[in-house]
Protein backbone atom coordinates (compact mmCIF):
# COMPACT_ATOMS: atom_id res chain seq x y z
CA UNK A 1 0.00 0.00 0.00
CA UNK A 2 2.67 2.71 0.63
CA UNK A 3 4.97 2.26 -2.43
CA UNK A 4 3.32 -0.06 -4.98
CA UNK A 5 3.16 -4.34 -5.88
CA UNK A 6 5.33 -3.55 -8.77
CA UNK A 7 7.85 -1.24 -7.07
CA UNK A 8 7.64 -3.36 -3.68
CA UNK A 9 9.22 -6.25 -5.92
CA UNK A 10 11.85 -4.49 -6.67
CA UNK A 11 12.68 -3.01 -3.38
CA UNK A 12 13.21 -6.79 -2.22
CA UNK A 13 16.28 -6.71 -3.97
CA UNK A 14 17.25 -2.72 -4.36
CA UNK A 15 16.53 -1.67 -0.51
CA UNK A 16 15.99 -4.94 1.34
CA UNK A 17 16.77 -2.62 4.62
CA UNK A 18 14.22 -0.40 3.19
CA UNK A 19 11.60 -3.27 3.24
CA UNK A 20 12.95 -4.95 6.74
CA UNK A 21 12.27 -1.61 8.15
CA UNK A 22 8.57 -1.08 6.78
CA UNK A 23 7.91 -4.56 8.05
CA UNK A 24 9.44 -4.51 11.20
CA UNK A 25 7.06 -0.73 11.58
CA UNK A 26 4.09 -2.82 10.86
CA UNK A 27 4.44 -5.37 13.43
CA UNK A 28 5.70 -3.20 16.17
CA UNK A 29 2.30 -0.68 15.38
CA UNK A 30 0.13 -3.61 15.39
CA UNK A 31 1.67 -5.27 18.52
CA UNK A 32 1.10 -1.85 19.97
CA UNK A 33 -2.38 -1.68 18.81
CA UNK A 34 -3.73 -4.30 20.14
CA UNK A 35 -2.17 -4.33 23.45
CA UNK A 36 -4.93 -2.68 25.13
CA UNK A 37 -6.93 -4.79 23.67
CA UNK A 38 -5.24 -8.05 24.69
CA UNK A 39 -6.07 -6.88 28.00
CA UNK A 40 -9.27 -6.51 28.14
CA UNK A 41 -10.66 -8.86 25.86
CA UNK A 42 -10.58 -12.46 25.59
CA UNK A 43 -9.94 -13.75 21.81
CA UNK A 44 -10.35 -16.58 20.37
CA UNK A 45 -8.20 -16.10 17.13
CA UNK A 46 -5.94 -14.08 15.57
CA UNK A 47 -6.46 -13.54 11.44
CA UNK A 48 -3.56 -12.03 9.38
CA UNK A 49 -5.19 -10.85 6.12
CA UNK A 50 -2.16 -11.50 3.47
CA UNK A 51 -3.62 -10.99 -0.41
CA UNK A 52 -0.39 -12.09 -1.50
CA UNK A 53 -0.78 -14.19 -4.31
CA UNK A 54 -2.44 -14.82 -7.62
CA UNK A 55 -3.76 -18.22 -9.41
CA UNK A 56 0.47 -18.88 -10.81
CA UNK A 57 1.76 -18.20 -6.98
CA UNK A 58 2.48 -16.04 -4.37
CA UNK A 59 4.45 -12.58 -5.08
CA UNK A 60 7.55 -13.64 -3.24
CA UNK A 61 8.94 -16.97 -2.72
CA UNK A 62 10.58 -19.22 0.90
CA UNK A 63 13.68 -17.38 0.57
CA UNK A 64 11.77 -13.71 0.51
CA UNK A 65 9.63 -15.23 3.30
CA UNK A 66 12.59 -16.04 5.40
CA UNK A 67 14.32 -13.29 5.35
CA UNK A 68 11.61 -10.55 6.28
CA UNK A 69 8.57 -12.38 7.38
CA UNK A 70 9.44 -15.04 9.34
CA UNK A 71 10.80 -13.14 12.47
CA UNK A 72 8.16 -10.50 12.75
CA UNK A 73 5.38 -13.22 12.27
CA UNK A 74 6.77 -15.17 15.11
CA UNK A 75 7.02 -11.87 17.32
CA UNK A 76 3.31 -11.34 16.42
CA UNK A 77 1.80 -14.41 17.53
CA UNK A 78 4.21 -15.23 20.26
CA UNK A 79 2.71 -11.57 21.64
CA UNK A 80 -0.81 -13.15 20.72
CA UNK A 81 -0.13 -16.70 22.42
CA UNK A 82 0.82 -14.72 25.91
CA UNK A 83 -2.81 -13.40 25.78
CA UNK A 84 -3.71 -16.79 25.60
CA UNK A 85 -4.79 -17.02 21.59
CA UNK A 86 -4.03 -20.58 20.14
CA UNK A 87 -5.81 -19.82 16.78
CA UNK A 88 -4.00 -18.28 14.18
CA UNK A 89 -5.57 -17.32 10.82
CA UNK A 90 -4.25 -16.57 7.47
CA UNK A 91 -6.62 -15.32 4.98
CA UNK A 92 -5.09 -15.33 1.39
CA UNK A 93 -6.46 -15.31 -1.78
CA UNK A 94 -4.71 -16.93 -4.90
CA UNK A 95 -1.91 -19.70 -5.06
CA UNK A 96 0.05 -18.92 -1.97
CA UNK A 97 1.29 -22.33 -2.18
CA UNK A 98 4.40 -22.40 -1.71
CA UNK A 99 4.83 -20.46 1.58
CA UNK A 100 2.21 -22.33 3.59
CA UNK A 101 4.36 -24.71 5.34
CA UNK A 102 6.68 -21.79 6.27
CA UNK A 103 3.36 -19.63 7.54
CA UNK A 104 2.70 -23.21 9.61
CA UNK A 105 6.21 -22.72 10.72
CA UNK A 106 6.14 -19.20 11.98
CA UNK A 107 2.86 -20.34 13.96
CA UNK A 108 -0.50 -20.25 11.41
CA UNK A 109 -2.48 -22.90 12.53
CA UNK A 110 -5.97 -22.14 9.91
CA UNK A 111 -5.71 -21.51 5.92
CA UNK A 112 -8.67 -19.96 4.52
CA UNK A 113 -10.10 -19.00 2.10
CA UNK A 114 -8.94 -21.56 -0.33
CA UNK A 115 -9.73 -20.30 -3.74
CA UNK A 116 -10.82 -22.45 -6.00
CA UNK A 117 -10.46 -20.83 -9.26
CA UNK A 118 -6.55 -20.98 -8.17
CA UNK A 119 -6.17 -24.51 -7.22
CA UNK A 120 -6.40 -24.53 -3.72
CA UNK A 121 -8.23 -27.63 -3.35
CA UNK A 122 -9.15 -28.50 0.32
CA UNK A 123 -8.67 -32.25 -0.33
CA UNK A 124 -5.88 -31.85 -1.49
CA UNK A 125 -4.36 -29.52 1.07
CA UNK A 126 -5.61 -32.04 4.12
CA UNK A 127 -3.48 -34.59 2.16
CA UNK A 128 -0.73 -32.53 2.28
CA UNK A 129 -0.18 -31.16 6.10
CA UNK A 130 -3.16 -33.38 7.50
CA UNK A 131 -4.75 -31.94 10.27
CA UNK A 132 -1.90 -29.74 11.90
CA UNK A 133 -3.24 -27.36 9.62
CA UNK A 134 -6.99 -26.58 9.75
CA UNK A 135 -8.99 -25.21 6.73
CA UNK A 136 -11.32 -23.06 6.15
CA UNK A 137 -13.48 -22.53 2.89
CA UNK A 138 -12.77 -23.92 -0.43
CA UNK A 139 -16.43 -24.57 -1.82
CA UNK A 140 -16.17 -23.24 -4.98
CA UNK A 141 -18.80 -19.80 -5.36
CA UNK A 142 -18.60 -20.53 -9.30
CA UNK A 143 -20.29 -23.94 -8.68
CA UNK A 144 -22.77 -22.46 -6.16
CA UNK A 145 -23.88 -20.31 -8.96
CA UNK A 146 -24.95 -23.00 -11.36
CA UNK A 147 -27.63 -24.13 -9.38
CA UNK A 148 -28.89 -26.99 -7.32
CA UNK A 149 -27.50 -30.00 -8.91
CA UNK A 150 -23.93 -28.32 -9.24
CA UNK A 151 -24.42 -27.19 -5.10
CA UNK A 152 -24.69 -30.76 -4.65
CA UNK A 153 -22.04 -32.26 -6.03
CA UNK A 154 -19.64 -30.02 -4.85
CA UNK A 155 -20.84 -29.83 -1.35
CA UNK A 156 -21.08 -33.89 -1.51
CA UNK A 157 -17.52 -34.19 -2.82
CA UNK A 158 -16.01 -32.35 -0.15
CA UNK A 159 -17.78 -32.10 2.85
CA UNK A 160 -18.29 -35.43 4.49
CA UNK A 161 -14.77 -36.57 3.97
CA UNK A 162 -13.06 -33.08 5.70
CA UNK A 163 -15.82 -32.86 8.43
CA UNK A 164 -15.17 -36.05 9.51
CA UNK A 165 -11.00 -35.85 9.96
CA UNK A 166 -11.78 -32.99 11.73
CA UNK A 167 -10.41 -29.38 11.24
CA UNK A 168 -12.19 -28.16 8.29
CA UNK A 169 -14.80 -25.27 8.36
CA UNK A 170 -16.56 -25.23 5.11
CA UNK A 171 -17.22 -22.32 3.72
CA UNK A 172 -17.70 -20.32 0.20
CA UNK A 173 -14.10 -19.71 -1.04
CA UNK A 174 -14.71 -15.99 -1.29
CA UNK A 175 -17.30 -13.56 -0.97
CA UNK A 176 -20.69 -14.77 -2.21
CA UNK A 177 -20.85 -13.79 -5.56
CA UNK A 178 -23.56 -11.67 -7.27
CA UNK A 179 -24.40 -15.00 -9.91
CA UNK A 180 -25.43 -16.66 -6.68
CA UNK A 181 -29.29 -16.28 -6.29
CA UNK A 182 -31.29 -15.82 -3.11
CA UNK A 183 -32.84 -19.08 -3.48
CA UNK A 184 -29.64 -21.06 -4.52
CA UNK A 185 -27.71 -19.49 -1.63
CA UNK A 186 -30.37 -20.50 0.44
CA UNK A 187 -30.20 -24.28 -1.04
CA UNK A 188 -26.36 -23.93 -0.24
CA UNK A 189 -27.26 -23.47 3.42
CA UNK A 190 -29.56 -26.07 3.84
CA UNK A 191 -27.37 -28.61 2.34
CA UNK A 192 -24.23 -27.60 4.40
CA UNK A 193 -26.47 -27.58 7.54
CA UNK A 194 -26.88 -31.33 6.97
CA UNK A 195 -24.10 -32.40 5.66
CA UNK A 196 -22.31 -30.81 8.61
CA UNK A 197 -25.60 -32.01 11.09
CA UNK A 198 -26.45 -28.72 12.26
């Protein structure tokens, strides 16, 4: 937001002390922030919103990850974990991939919102890090669109098996888009209510 995507790319490489520094601000203002806030109210998660990535990846790869968001993400939640918070969100739209096990690493414990349209398929993420990394989303609002027969299949497909390992919230993978009627959304509810048994 303060310099640019395109010029923040290059600042990686032609400042990195630059870009350490305008990091570093961010998590000391947010640690400050919230303090207050820590103290007077008890929270049940923390959710870092990180629109860093399209469908062919995220915009910087482990080794950019390493060196300038590792630390500061670890200072963040080890802040949050003293105030007892044991839930931590990342919300990310896109392929992001490639950096999830190192968000895992740094203390994310949820993915979300799993985008279909870029691959992020909740079946296969489970396979992937099993349930030491819980999920959140991936039904795809494209199929939700299409109508009842479409809600059904993908709703069958996916959630009985992720419901039952545990660790999955399902969950439109975006907004609810404007194709999706009234009606439809409404048949979307209904079947998620019982395939979850709520």
């Amino acid at each position: 937001s303060w310099v640019g995507t395109e010029n923040l790319s290059y600042l990686f490489y032609d400042d990195p002390a630059l870009v350490e520094e305008m990091v570093e601000f961010n998590a000391d203002f947010l640690i400050a922030l919230v303090e207050r806030a820590l103290g007077d109210v008890e929270f049940d998660y923390f959710n870092f919103f990180e629109d860093c990535a399209g469908k062919g990846g995220p915009l910087f790869g482990p080794e950019l990850f390493r060196k300038f968001f590792m630390k500061p993400y670890r200072r963040i939640i080890d802040r949050m974990r003293r105030a007892g918070i044991r839930s931590f969100w990342v919300d990310c739209d896109g392929d992001p991939e490639a950096i999830v096990s190192l968000w895992m690493d740094a203390g994310i414990t949820c993915f979300w919102p799993l985008e279909q349209a870029s691959g992020m398929d909740p079946l296969m993420l489970r396979r992937k890090y099993g349930k030491s990394l819980t999920l959140c989303g991936g039904l795809d609002k494209m199929e939700i669109a299409k109508g009842r027969k479409a809600i059904d299949l993908e709703l069958n497909k996916k959630i009985p098996p992720l419901v039952e390992q545990g660790g999955y919230i399902p969950h439109i993978d975006h907004a609810i888009h404007p194709d999706i009627s009234y009606d439809d959304f409404m048949y979307y509810m209904d079947v998620k209510r019982k395939l979850t048994g709520h």
